[in-house]
PDB file of N, CA and C in Angstrom:
ATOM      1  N   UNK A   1      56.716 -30.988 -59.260  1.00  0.00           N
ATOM      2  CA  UNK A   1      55.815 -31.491 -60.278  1.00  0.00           C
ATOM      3  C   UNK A   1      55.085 -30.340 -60.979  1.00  0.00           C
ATOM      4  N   UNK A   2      54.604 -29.524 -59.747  1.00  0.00           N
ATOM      5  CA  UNK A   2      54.101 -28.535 -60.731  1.00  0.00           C
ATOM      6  C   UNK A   2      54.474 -27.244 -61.230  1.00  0.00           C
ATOM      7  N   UNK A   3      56.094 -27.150 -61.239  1.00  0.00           N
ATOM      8  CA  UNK A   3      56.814 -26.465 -61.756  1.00  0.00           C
ATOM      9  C   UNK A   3      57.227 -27.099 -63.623  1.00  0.00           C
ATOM     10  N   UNK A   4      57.375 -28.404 -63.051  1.00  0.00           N
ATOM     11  CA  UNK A   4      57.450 -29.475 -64.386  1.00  0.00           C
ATOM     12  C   UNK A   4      56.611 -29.066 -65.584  1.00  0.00           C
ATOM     13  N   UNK A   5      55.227 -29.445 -64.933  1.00  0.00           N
ATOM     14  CA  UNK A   5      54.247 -29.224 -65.705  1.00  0.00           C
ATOM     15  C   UNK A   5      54.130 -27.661 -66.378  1.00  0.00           C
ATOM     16  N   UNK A   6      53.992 -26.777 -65.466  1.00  0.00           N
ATOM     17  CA  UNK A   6      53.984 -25.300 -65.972  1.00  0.00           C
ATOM     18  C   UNK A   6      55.165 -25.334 -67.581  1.00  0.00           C
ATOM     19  N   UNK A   7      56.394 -25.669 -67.155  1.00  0.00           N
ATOM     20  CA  UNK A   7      57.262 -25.345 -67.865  1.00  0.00           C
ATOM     21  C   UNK A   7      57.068 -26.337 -69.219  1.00  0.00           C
ATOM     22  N   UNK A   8      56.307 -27.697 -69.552  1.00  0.00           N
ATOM     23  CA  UNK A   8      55.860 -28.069 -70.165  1.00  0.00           C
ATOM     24  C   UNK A   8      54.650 -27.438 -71.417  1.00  0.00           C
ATOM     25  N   UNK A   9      53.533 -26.902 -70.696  1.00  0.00           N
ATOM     26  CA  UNK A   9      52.845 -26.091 -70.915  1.00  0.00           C
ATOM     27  C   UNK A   9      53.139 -24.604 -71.718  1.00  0.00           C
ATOM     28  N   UNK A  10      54.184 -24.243 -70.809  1.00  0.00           N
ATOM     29  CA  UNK A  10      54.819 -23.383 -71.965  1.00  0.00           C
ATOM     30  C   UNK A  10      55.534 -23.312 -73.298  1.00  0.00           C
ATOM     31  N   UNK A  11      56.044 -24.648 -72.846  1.00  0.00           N
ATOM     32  CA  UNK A  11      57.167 -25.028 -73.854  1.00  0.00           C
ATOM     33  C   UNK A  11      56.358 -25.293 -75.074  1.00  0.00           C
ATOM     34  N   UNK A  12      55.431 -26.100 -74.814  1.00  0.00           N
ATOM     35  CA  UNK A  12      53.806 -26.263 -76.210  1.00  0.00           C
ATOM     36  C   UNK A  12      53.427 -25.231 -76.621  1.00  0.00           C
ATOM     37  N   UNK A  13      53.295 -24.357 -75.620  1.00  0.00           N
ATOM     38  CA  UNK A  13      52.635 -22.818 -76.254  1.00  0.00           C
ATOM     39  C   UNK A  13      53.510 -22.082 -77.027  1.00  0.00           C
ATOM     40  N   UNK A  14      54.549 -21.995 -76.498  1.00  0.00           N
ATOM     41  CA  UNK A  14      55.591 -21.296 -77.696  1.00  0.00           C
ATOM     42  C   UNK A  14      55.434 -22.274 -78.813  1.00  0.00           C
ATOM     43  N   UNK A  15      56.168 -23.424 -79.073  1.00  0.00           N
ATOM     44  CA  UNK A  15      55.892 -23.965 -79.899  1.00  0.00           C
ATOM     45  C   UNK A  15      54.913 -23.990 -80.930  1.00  0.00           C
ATOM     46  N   UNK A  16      53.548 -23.632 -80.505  1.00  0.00           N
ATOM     47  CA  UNK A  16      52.413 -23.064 -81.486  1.00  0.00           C
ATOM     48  C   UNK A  16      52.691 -22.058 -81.648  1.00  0.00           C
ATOM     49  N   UNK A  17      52.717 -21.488 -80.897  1.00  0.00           N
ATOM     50  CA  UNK A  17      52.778 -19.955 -81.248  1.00  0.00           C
ATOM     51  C   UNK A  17      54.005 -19.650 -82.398  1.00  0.00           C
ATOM     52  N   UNK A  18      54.901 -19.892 -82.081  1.00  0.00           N
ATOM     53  CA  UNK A  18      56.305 -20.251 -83.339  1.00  0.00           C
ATOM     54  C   UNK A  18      55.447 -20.555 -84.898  1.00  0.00           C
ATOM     55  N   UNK A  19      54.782 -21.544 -84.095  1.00  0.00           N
ATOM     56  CA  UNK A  19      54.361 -22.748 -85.422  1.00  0.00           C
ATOM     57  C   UNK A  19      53.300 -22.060 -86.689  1.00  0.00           C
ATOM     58  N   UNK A  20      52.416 -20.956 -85.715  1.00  0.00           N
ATOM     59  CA  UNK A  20      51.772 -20.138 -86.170  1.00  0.00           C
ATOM     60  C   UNK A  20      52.113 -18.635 -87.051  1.00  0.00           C
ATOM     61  N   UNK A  21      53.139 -18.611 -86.123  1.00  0.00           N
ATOM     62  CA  UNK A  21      53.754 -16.860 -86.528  1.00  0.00           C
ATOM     63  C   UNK A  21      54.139 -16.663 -88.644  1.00  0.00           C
ATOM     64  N   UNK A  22      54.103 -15.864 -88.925  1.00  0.00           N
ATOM     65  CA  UNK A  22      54.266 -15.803 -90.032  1.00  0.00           C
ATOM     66  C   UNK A  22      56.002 -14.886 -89.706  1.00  0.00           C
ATOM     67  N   UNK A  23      56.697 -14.909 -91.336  1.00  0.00           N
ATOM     68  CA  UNK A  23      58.047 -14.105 -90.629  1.00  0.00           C
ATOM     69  C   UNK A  23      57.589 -12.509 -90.833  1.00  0.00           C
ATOM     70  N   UNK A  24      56.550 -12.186 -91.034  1.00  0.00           N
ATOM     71  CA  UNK A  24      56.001 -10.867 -91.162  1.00  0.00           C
ATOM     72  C   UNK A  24      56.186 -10.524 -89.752  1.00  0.00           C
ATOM     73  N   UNK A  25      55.388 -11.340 -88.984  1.00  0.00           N
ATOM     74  CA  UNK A  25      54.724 -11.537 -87.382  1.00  0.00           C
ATOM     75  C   UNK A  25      56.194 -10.946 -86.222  1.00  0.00           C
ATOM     76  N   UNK A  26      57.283 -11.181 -86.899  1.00  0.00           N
ATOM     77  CA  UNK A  26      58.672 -10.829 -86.331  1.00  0.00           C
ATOM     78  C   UNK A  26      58.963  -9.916 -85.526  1.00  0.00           C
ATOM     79  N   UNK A  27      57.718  -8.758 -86.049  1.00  0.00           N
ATOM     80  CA  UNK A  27      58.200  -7.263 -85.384  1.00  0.00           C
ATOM     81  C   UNK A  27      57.703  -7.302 -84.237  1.00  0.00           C
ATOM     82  N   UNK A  28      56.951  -8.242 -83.589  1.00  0.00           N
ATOM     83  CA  UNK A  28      56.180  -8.217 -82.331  1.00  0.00           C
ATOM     84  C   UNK A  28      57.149  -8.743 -81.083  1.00  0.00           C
ATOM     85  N   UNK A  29      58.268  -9.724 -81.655  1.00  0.00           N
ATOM     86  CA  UNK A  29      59.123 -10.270 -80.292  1.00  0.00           C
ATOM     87  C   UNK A  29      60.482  -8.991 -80.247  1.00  0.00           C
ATOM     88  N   UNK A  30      60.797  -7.816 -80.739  1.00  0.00           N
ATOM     89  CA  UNK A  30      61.425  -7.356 -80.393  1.00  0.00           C
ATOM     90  C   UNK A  30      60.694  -6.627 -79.399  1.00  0.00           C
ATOM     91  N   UNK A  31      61.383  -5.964 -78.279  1.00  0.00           N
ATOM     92  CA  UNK A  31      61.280  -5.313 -76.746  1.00  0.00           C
ATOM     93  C   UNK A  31      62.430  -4.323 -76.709  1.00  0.00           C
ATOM     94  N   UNK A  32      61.611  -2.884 -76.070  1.00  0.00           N
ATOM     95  CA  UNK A  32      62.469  -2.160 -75.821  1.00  0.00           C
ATOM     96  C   UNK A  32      62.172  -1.473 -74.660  1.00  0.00           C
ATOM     97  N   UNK A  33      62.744  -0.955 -73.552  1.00  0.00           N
ATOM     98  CA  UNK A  33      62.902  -0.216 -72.162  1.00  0.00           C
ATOM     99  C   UNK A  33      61.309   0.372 -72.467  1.00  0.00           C
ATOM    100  N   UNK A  34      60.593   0.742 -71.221  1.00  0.00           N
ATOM    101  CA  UNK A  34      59.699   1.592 -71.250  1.00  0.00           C
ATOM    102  C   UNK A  34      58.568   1.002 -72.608  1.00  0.00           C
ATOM    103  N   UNK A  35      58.738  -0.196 -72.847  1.00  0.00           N
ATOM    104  CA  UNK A  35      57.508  -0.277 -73.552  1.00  0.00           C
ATOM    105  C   UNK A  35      56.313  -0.943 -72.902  1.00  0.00           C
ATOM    106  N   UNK A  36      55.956  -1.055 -71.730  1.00  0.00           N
ATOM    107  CA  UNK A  36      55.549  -1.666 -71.164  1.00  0.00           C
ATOM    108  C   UNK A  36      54.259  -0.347 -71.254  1.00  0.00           C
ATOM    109  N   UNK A  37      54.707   0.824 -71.205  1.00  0.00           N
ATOM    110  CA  UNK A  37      53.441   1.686 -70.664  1.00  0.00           C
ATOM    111  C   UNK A  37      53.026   2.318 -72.032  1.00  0.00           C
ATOM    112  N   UNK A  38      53.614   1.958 -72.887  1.00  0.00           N
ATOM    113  CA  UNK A  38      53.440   2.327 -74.616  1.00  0.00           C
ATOM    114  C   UNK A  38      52.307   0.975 -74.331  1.00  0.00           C
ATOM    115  N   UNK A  39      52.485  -0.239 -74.748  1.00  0.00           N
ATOM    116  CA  UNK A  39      51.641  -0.789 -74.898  1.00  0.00           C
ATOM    117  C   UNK A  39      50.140  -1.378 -74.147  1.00  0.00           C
ATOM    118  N   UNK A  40      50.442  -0.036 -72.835  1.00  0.00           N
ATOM    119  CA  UNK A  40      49.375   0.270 -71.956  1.00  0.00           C
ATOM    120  C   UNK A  40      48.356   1.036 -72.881  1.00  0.00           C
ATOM    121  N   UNK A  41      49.152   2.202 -73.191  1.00  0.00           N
ATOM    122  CA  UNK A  41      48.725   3.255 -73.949  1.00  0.00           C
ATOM    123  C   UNK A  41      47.733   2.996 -75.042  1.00  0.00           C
ATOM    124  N   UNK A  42      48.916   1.549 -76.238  1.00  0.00           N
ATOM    125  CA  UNK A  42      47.722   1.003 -77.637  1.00  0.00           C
ATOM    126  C   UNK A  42      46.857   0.121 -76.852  1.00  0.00           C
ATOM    127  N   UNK A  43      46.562  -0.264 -76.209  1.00  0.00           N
ATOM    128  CA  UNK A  43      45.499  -0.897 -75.668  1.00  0.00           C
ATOM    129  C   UNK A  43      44.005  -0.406 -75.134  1.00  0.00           C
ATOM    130  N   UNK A  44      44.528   0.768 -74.296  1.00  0.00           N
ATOM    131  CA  UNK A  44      43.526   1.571 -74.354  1.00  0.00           C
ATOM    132  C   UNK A  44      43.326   2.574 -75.557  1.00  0.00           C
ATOM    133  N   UNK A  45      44.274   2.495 -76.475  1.00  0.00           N
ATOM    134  CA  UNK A  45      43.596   3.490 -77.611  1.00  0.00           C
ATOM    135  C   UNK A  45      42.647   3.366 -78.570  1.00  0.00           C
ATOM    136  N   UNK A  46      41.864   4.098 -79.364  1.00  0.00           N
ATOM    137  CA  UNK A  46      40.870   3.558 -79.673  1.00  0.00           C
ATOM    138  C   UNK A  46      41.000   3.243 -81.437  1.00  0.00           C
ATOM    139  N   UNK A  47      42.143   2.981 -81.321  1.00  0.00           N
ATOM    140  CA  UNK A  47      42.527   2.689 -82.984  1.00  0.00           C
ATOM    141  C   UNK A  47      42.445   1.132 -82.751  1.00  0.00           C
ATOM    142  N   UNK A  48      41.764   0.327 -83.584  1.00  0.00           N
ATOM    143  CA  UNK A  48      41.813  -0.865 -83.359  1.00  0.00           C
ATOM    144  C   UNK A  48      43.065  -1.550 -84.107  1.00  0.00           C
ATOM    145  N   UNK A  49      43.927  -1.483 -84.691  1.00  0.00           N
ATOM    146  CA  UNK A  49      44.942  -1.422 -85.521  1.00  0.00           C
ATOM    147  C   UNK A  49      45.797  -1.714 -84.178  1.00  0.00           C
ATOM    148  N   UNK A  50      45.853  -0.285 -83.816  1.00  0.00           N
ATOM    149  CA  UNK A  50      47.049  -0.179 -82.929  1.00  0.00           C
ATOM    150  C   UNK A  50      46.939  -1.097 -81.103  1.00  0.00           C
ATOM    151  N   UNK A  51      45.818  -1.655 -81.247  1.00  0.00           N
ATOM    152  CA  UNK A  51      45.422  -2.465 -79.981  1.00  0.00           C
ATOM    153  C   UNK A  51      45.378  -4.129 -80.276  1.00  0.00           C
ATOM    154  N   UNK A  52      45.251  -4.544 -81.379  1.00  0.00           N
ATOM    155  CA  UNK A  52      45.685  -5.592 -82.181  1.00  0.00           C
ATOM    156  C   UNK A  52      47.232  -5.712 -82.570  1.00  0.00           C
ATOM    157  N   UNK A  53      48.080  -4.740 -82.561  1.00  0.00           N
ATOM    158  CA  UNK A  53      49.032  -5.225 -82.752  1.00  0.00           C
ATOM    159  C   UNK A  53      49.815  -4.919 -81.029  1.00  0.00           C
ATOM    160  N   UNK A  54      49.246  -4.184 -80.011  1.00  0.00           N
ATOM    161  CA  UNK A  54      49.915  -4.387 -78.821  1.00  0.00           C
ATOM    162  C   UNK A  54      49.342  -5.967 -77.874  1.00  0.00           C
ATOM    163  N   UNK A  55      48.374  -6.165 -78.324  1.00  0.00           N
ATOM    164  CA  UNK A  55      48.486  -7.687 -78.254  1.00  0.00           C
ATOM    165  C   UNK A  55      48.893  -8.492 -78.836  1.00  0.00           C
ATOM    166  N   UNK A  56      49.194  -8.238 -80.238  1.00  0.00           N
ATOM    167  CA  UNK A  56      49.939  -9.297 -80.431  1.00  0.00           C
ATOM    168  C   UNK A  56      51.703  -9.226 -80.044  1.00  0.00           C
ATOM    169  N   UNK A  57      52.256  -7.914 -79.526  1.00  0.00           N
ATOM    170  CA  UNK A  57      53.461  -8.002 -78.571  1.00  0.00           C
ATOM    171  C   UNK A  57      53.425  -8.719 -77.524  1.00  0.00           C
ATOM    172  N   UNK A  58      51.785  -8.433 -76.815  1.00  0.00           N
ATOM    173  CA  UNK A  58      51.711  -8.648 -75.651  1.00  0.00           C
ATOM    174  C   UNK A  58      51.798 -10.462 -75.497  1.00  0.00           C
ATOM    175  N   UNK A  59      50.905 -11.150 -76.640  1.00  0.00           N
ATOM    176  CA  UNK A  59      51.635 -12.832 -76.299  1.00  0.00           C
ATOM    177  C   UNK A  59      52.609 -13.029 -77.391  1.00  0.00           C
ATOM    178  N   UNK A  60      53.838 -12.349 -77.820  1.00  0.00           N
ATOM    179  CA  UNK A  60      55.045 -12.745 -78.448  1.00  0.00           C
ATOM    180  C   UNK A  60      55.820 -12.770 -77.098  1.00  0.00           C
ATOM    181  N   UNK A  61      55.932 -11.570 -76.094  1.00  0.00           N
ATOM    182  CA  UNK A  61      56.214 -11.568 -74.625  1.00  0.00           C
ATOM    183  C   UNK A  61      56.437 -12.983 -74.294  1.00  0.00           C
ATOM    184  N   UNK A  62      55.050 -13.324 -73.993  1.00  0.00           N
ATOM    185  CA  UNK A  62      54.817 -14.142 -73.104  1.00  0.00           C
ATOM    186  C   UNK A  62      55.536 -15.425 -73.993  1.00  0.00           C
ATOM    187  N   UNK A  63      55.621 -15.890 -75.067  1.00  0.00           N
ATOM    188  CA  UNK A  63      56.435 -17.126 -75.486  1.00  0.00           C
ATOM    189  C   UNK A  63      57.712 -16.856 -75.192  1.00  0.00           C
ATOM    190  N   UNK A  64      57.854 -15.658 -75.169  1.00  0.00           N
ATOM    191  CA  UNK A  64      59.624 -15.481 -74.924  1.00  0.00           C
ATOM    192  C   UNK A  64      59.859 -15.566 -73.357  1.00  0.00           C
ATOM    193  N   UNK A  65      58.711 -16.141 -72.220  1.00  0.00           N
ATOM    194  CA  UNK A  65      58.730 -16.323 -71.279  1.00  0.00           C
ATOM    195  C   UNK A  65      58.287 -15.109 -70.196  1.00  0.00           C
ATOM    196  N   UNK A  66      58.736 -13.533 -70.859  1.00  0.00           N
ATOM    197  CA  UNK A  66      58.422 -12.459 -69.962  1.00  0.00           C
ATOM    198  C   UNK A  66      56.980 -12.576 -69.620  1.00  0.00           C
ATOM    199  N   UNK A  67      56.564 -12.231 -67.640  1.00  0.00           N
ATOM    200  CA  UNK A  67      55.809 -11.476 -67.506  1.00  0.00           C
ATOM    201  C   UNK A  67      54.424 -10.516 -67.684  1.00  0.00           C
ATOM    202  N   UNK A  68      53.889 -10.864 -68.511  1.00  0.00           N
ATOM    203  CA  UNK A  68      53.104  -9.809 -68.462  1.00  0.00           C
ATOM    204  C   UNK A  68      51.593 -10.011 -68.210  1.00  0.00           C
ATOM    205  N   UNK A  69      51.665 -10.200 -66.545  1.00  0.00           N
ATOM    206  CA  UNK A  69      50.553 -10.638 -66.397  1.00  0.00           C
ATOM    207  C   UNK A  69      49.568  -9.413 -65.680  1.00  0.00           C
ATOM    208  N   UNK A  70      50.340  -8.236 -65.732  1.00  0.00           N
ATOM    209  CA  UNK A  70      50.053  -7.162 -64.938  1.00  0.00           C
ATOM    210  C   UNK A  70      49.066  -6.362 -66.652  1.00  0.00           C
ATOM    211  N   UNK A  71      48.812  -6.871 -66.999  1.00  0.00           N
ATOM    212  CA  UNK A  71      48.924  -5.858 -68.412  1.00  0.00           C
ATOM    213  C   UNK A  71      47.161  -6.683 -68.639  1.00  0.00           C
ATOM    214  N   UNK A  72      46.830  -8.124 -67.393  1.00  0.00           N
ATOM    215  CA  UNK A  72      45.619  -8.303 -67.397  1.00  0.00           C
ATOM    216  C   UNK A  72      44.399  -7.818 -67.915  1.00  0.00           C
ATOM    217  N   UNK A  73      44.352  -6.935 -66.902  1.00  0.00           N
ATOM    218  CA  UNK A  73      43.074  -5.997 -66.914  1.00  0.00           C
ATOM    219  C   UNK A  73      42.676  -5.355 -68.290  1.00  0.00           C
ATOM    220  N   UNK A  74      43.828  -4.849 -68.646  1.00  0.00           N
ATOM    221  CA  UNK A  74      43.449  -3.915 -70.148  1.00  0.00           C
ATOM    222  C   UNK A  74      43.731  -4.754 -71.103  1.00  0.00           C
ATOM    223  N   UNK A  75      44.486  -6.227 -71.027  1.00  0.00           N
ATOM    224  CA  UNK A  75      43.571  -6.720 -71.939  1.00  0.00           C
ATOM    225  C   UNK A  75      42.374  -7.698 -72.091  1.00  0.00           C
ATOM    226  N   UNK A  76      41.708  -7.444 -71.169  1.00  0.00           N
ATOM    227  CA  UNK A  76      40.425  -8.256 -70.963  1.00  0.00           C
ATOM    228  C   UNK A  76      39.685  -7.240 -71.523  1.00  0.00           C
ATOM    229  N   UNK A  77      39.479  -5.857 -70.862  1.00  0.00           N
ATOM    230  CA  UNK A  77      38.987  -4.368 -71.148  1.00  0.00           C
ATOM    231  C   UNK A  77      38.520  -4.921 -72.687  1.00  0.00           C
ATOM    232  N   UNK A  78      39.979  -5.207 -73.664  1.00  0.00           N
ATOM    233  CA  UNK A  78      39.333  -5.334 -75.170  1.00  0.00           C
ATOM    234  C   UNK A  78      38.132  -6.923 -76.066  1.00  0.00           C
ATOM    235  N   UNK A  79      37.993  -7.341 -74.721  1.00  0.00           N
ATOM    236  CA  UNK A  79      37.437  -8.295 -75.041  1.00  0.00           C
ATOM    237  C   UNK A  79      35.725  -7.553 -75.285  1.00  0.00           C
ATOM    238  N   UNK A  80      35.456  -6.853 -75.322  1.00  0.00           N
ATOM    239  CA  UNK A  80      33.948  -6.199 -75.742  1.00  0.00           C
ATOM    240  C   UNK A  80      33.807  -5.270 -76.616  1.00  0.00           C
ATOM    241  N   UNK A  81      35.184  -5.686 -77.838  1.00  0.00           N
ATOM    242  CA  UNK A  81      35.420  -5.074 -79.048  1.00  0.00           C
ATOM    243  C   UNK A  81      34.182  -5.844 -79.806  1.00  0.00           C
ATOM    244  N   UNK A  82      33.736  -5.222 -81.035  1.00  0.00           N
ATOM    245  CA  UNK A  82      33.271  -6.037 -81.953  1.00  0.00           C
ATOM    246  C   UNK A  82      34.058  -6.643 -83.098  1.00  0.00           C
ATOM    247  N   UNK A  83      35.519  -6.421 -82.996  1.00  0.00           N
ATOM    248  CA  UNK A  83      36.363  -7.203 -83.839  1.00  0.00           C
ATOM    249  C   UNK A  83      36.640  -8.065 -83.542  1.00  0.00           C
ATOM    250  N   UNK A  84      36.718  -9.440 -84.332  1.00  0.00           N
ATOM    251  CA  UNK A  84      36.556 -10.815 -84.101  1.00  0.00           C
ATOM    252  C   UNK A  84      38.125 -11.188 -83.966  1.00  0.00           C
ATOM    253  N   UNK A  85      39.114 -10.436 -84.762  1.00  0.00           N
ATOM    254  CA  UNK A  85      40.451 -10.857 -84.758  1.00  0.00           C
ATOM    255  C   UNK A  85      40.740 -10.020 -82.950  1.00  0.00           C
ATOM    256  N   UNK A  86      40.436  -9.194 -82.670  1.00  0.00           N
ATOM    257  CA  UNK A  86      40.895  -8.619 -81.444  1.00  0.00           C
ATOM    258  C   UNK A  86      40.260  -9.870 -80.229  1.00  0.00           C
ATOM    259  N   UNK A  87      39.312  -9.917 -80.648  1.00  0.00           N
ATOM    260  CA  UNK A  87      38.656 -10.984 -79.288  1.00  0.00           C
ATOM    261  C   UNK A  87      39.160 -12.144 -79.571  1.00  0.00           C
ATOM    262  N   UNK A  88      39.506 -12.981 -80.297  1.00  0.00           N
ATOM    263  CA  UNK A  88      40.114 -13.843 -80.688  1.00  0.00           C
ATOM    264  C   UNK A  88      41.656 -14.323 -79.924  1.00  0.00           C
ATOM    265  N   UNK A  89      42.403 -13.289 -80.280  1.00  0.00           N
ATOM    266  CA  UNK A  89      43.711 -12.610 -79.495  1.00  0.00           C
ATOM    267  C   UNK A  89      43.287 -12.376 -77.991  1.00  0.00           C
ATOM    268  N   UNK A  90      42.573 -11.908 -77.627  1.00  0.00           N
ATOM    269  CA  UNK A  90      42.302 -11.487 -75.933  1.00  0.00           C
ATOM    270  C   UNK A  90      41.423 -13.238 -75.325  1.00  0.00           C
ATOM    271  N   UNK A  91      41.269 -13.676 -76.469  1.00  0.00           N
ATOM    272  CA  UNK A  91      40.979 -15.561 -75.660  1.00  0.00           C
ATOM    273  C   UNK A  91      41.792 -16.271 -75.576  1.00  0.00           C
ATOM    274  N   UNK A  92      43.191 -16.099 -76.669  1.00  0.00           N
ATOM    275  CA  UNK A  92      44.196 -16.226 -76.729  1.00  0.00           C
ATOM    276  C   UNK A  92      45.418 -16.013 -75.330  1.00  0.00           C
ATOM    277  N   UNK A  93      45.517 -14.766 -75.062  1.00  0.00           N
ATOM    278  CA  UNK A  93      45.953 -14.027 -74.055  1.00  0.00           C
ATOM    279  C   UNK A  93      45.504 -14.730 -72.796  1.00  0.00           C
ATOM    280  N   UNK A  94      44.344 -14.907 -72.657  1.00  0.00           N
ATOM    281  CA  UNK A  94      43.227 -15.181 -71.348  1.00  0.00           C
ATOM    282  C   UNK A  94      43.918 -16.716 -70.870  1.00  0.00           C
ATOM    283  N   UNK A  95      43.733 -17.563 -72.447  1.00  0.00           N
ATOM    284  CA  UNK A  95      44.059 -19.042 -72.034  1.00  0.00           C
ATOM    285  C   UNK A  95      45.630 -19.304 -71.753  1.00  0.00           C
ATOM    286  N   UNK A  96      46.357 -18.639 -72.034  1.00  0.00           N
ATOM    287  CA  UNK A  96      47.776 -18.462 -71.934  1.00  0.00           C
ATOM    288  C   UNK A  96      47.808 -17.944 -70.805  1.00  0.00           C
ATOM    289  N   UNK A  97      47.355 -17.243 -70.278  1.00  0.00           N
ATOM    290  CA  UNK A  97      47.756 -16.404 -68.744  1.00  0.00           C
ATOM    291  C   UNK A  97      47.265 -17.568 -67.546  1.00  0.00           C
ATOM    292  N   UNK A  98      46.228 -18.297 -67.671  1.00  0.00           N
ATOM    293  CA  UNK A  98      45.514 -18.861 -67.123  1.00  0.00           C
ATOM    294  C   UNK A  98      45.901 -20.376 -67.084  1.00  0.00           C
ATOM    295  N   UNK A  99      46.796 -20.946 -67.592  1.00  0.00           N
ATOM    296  CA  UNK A  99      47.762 -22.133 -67.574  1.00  0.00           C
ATOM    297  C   UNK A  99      48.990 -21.446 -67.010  1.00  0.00           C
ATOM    298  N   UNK A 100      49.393 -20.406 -67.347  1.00  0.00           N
ATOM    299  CA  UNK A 100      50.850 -20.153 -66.598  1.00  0.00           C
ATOM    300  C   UNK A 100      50.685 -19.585 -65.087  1.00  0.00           C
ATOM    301  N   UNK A 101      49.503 -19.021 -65.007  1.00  0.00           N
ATOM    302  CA  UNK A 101      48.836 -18.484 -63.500  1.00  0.00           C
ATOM    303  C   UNK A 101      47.427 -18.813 -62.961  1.00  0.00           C
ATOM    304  N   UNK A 102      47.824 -19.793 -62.593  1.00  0.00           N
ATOM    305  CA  UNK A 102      46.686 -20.887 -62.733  1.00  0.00           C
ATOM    306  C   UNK A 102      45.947 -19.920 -60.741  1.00  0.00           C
TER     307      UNK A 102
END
């Protein structure tokens, strides 16, 4: 049942998330080897540009089902930005991680 449900839950979230994406938004679901510690890297960097768009890899990931729940911490870290689109994205992130890893 509560494998059911999880996989339900996701299946909605992509679905918004799809529903939302613009085809600009595209460049975020491609993945390549070793990007995992690149987008360690824009997260802690202090370009806000470049930490806004490794979250927004970071939940294109996650609709495509990968993982990335290890990548937590740093992005909570950006939740005490004063950019409203970055915190926005990291409540985003938070509520998505938090239905799939309950």
């Amino acid at each position: 049942y509560k494998m059911a449900m999880t996989s339900r839950i996701t299946e909605k979230f992509t679905k918004e998330i799809q529903k939302r994406t613009r085809k600009s938004d595209a460049k975020y679901f491609t993945s390549k080897r070793g990007e995992t510690s690149e987008l360690r890297d824009d997260l802690n960097s202090s370009d806000k540009d470049r930490q806004k768009d490794a979250v927004k890899k970071i939940i294109a990931n996650m609709t495509l089902g990968r993982d990335v729940s290890f990548l937590f911490t740093d992005v909570v870290k950006l939740s005490r930005t004063p950019n409203m689109e970055i915190k926005k994205l990291v409540y985003l992130y938070i509520m998505a991680n938090a239905k799939l890893n309950p």
